[in-house]
N, C-alpha and C. Protein backbone atom coordinates (compact mmCIF):
# COMPACT_ATOMS: atom_id res chain seq x y z
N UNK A 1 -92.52 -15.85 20.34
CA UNK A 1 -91.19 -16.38 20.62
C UNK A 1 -91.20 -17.86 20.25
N UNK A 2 -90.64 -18.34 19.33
CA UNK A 2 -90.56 -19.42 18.74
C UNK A 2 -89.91 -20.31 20.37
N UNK A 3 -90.52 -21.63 20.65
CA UNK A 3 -89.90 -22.54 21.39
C UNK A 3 -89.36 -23.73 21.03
N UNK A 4 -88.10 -23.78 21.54
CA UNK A 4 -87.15 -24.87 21.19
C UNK A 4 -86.41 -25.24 22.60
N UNK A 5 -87.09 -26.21 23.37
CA UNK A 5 -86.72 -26.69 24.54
C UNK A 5 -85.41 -26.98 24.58
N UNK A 6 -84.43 -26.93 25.68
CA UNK A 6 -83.13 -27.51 26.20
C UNK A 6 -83.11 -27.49 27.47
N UNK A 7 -82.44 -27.84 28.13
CA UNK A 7 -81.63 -27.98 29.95
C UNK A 7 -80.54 -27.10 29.55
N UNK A 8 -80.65 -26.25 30.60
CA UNK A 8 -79.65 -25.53 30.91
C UNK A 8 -78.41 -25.84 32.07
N UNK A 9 -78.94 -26.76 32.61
CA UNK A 9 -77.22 -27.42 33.67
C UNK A 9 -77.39 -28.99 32.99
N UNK A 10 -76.34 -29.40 32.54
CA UNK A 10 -75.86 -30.87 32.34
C UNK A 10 -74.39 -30.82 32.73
N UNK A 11 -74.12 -31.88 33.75
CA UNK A 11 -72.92 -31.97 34.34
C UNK A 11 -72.33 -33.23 34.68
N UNK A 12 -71.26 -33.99 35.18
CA UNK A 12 -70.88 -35.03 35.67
C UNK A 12 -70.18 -34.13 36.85
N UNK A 13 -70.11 -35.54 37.72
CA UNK A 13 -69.24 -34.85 39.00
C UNK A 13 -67.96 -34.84 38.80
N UNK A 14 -67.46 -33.82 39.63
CA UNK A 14 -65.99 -33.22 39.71
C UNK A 14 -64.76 -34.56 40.54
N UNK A 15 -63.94 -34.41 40.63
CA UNK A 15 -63.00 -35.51 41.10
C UNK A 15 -62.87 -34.66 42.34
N UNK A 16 -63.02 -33.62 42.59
CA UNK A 16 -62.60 -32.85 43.91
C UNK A 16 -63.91 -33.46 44.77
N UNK A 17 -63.93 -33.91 46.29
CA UNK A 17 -64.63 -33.31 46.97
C UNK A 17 -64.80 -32.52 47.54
N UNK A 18 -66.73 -32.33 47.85
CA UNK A 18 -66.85 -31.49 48.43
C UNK A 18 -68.29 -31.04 47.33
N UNK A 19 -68.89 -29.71 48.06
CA UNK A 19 -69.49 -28.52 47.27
C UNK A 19 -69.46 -28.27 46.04
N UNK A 20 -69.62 -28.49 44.93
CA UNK A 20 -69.66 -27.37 43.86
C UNK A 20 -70.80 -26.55 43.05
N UNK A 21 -70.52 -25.14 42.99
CA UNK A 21 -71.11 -24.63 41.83
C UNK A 21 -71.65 -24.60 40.39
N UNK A 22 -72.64 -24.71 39.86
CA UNK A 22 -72.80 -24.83 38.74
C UNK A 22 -72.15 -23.75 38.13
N UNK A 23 -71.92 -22.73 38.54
CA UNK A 23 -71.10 -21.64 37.56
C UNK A 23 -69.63 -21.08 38.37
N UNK A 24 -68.81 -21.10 37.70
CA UNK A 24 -68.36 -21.13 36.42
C UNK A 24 -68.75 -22.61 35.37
N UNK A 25 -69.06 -23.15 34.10
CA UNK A 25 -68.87 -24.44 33.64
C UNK A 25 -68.09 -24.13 33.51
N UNK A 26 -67.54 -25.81 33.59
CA UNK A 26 -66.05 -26.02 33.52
C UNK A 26 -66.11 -27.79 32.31
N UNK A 27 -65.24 -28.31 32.04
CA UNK A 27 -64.92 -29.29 31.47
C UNK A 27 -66.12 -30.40 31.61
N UNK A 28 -66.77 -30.18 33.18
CA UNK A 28 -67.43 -31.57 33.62
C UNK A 28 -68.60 -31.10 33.24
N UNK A 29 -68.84 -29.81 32.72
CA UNK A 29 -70.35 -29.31 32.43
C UNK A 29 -70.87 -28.33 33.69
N UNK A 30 -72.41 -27.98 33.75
CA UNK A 30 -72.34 -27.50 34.38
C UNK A 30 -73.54 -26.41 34.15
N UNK A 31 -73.48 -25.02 34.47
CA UNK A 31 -74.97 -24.04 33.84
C UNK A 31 -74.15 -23.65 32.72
N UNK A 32 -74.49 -24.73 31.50
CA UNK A 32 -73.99 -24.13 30.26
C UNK A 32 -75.18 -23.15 29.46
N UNK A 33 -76.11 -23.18 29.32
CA UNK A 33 -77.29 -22.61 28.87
C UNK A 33 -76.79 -21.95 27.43
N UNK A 34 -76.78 -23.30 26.85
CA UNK A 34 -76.66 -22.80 24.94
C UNK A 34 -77.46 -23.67 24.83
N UNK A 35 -78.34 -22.77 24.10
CA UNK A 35 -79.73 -23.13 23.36
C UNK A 35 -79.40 -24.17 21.93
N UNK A 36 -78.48 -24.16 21.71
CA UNK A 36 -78.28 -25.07 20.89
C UNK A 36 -77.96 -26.43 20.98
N UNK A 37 -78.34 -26.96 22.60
CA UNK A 37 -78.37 -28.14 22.98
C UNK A 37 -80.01 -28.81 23.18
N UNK A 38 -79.95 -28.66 22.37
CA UNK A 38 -81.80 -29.44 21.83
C UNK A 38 -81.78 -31.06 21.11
N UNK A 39 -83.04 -31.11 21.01
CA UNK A 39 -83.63 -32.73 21.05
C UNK A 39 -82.21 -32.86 19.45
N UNK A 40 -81.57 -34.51 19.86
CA UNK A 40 -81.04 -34.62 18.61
C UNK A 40 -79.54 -34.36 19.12
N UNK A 41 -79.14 -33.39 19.76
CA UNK A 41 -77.81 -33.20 20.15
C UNK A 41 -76.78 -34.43 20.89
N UNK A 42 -76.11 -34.28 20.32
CA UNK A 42 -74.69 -35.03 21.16
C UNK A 42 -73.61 -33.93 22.21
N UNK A 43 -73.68 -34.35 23.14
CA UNK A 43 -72.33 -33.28 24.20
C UNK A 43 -71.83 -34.58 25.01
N UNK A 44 -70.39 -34.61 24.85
CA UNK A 44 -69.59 -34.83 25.64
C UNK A 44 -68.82 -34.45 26.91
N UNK A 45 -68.67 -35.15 27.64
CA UNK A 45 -68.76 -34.92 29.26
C UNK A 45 -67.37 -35.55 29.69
N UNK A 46 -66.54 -35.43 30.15
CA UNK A 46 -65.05 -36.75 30.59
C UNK A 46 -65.89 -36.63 31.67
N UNK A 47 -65.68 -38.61 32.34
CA UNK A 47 -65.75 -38.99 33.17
C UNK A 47 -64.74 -38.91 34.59
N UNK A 48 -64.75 -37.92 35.76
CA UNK A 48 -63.51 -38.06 36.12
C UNK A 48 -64.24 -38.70 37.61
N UNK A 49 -65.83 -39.78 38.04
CA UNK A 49 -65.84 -40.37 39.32
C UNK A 49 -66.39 -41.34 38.69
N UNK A 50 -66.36 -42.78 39.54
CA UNK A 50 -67.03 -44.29 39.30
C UNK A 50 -68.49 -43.74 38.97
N UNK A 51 -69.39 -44.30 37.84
CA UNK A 51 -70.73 -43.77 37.32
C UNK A 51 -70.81 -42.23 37.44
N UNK A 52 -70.18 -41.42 37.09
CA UNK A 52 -70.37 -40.42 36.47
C UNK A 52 -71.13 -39.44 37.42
N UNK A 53 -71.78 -40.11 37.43
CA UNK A 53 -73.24 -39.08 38.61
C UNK A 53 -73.37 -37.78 37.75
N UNK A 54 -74.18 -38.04 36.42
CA UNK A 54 -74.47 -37.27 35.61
C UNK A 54 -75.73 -36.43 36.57
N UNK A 55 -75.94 -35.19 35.97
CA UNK A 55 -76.87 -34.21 36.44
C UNK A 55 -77.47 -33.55 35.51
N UNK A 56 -79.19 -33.15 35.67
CA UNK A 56 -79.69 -32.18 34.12
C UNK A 56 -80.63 -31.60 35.01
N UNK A 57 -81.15 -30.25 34.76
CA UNK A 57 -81.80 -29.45 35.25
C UNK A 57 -82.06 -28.45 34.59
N UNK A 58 -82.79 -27.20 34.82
CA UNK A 58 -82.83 -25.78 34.68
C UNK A 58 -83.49 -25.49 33.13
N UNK A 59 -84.49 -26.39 32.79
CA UNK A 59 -85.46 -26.06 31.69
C UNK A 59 -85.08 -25.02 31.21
N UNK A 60 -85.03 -24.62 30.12
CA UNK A 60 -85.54 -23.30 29.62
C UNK A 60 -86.46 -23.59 27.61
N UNK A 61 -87.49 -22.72 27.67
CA UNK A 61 -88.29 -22.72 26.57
C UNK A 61 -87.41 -21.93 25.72
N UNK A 62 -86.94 -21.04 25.60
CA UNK A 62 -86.16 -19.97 24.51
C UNK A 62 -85.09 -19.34 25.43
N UNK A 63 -84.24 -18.53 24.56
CA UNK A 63 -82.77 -18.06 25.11
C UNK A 63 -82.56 -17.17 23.86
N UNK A 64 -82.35 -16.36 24.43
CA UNK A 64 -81.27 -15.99 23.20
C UNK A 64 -79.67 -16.58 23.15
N UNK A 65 -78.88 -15.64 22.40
CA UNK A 65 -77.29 -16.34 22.72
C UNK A 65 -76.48 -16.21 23.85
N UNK A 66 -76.95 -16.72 24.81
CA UNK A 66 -76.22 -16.85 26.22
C UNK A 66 -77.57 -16.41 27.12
N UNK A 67 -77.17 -16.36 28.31
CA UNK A 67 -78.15 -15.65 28.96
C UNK A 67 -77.05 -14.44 30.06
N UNK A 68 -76.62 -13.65 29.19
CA UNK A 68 -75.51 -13.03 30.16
C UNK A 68 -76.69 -11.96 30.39
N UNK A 69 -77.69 -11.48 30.48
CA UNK A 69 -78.55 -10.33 30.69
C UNK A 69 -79.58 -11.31 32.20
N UNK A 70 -79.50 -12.68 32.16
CA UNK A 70 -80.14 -12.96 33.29
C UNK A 70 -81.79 -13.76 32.87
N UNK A 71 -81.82 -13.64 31.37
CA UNK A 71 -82.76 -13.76 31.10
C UNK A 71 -83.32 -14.93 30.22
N UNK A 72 -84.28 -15.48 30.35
CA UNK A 72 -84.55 -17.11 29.47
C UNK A 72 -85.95 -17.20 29.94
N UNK A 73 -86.58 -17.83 29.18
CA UNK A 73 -88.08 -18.71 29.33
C UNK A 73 -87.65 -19.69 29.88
N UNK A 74 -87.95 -19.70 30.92
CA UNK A 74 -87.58 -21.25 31.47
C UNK A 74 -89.08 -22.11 31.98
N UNK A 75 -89.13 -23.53 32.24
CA UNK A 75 -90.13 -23.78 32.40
C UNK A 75 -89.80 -25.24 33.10
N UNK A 76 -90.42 -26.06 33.53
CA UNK A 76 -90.52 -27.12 33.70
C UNK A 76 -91.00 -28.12 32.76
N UNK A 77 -89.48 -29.24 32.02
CA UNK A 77 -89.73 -29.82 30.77
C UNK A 77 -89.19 -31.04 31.42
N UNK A 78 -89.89 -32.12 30.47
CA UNK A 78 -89.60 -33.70 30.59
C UNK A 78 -88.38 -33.92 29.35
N UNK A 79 -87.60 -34.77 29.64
CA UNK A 79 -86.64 -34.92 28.69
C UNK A 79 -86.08 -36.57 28.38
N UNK A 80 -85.68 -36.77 27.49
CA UNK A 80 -85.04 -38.46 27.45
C UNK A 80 -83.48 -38.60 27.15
N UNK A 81 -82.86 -38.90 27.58
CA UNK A 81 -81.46 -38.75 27.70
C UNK A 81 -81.09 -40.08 27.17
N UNK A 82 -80.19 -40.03 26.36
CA UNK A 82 -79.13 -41.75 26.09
C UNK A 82 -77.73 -41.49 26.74
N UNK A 83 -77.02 -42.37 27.33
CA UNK A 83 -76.22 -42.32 27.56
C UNK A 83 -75.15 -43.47 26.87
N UNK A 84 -73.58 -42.88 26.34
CA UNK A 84 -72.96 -43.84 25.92
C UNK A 84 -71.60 -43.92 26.71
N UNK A 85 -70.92 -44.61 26.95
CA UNK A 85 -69.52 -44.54 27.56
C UNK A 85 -68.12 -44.90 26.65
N UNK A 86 -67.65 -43.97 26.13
CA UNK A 86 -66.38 -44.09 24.71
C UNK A 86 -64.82 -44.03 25.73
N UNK A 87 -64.60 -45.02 26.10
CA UNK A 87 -63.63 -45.56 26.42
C UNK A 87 -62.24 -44.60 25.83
N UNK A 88 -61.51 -43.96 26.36
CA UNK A 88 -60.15 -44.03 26.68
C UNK A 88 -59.89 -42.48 26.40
């Protein structure tokens, strides 16, 4: 199984308080788990609280296209994140 690391939850917080779920994703992100968010990628996030209170989690080593069967290599991975803020 060829490995090509990603995070499977990247999120900002919601404007609602309170609780939320990582699933359904929604706009703010969330358990997106597309493997096609690997080293090199750009994803955009709207900001809707003061600093964002960005979130990343849920390793996975391989995927196929989605994980609607429940299923992924997941693992515990180190990652480096940039962050930019594009105004308006």
């Amino acid at each position: 199984v060829p490995v090509e690391e990603f995070m499977g939850i990247m999120a900002v917080a919601l404007a609602e308080p309170g609780v939320h779920d990582t699933m359904p994703p929604r706009d703010v992100g969330g358990n997106l788990d597309i493997r096609h968010l690997v080293k090199g990628t750009t994803a955009y996030f709207p900001v809707a609280v003061e600093g964002a209170l960005f979130s990343v989690g849920d390793g996975h080593l391989a995927q196929g296209d989605g994980e609607i069967c429940g299923l992924a290599i997941e693992a515990p991975v180190t990652v480096t994140l940039r962050f930019s803020v594009i105004k308006g």
